[in-house]
Protein backbone atom coordinates (compact mmCIF):
# COMPACT_ATOMS: atom_id res chain seq x y z
CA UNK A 1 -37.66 -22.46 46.46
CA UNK A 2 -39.40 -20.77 49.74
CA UNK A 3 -39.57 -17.59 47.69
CA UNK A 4 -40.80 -19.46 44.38
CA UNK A 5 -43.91 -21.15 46.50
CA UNK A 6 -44.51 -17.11 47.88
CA UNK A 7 -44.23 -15.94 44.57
CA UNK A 8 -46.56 -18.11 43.19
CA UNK A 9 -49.48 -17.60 46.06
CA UNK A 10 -49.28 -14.10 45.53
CA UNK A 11 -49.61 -14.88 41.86
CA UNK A 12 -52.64 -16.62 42.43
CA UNK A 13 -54.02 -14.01 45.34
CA UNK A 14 -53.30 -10.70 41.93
CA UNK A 15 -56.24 -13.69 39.86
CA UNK A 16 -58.59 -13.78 43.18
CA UNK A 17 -58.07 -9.77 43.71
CA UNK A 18 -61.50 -8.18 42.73
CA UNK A 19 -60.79 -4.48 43.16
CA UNK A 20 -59.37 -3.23 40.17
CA UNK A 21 -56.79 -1.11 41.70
CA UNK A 22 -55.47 -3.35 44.19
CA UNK A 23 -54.94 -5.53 41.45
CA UNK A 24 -52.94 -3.42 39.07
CA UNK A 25 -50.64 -2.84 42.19
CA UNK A 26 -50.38 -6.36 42.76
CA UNK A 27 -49.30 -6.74 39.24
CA UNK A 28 -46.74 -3.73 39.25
CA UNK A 29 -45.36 -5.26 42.35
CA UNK A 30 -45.24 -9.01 41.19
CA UNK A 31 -44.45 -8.37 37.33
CA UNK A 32 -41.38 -6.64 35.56
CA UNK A 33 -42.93 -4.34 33.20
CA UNK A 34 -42.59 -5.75 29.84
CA UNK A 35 -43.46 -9.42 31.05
CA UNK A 36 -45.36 -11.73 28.51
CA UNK A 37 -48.16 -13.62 29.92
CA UNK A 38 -49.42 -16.07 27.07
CA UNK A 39 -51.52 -19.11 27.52
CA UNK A 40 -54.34 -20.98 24.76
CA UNK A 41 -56.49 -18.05 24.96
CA UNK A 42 -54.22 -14.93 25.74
CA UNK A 43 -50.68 -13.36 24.21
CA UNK A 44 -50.30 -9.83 26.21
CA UNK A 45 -47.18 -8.25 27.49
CA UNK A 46 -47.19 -5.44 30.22
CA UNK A 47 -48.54 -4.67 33.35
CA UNK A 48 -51.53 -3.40 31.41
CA UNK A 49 -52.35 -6.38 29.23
CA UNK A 50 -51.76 -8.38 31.81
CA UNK A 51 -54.09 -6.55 33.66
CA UNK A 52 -56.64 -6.94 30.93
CA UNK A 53 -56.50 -10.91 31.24
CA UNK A 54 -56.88 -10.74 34.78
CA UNK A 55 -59.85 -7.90 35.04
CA UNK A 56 -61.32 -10.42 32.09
CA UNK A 57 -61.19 -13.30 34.33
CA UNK A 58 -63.03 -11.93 36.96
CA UNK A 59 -65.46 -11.17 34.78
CA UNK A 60 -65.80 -13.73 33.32
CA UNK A 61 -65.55 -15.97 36.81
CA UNK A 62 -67.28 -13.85 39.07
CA UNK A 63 -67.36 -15.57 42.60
CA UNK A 64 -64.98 -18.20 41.98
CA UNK A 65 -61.46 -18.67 42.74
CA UNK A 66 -58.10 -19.23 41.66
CA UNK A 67 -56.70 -21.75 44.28
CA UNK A 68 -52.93 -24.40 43.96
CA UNK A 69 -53.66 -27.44 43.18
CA UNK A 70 -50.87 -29.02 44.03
CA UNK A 71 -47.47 -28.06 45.13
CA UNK A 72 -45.18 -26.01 43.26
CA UNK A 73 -42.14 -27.58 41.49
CA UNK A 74 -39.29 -25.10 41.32
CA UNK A 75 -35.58 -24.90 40.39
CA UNK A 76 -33.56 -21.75 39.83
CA UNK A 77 -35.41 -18.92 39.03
CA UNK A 78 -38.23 -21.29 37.41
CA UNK A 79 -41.45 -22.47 39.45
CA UNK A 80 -44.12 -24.79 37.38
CA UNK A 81 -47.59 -25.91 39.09
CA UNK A 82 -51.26 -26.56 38.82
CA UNK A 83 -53.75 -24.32 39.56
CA UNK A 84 -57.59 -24.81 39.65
CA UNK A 85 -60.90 -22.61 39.22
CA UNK A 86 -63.39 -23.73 42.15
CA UNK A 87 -66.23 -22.37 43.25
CA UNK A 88 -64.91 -23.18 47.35
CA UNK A 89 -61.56 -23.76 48.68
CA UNK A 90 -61.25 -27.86 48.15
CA UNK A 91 -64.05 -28.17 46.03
CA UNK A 92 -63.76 -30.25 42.63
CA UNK A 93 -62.13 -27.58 40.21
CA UNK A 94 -64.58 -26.15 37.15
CA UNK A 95 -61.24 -25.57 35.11
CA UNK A 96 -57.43 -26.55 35.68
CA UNK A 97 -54.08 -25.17 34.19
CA UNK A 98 -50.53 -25.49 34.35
CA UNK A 99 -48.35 -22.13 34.48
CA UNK A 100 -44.90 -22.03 34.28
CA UNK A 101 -43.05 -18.56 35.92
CA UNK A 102 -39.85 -17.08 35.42
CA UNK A 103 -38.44 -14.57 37.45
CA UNK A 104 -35.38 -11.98 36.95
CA UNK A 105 -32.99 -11.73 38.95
CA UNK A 106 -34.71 -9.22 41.79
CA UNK A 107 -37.54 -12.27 41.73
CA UNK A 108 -39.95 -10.66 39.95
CA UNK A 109 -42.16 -12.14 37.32
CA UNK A 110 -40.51 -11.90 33.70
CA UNK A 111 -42.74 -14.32 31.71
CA UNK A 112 -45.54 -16.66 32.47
CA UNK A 113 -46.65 -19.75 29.93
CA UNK A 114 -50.19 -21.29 30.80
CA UNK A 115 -51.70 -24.55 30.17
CA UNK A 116 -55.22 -25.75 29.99
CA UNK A 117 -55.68 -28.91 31.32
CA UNK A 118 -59.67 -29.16 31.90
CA UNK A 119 -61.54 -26.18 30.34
CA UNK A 120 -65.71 -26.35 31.28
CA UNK A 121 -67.91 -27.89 28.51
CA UNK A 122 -68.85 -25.10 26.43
């Protein structure tokens, strides 16, 4: 499970990554290439959609970040857990989500399914 809780920081640090090609290798390195990443408001597979979503969030969320919220509950090759949008490490989360992340066999990422739990007010 030690490698599951790794996995899923570095997960979290490829959201928080603002340079764009630091990220793409952080997504090569955590992601097998034809993983899905699908959640309420994205359906990509690849290293370059998934790319997309992620260059998209930090757009979008410029100067916040991606933090656990939580501990991670893994079995297997399976690791669910919460994760929240804040604007400071602790602070009360803008948005939170549940992901769920499967890894192959080598322990890289082969699919991720996201949950929205508390989205912002529009």
């Amino acid at each position: 499970m030690s490698d599951l809780n790794g996995l899923v920081i570095r997960y979290l640090a490829a959201w928080n990554e603002a340079d764009a090609d630091n990220r793409a290798k952080a997504i090569a390195e955590l992601f097998t290439e034809d993983a899905p990443y699908i959640d309420p408001l994205a359906a990509v597979a690849g290293h370059e959609g998934i790319g997309a979503v992620l260059a998209g969030a930090q757009e979008q969320f410029k100067g916040l970040t991606f933090e656990l919220h939580g501990t991670v509950d893994a079995h297997h090759n399976i690791a669910r857990f919460q994760w929240a949008l804040v604007t400071a490490p602790g602070t009360e989360p803008i948005a939170i989500g549940f992901d769920v992340i499967v890894t192959d066999e080598d322990g890289r990422i082969k699919g991720v399914y996201g949950f929205l739990d508390k989205v912002p007010a529009a």
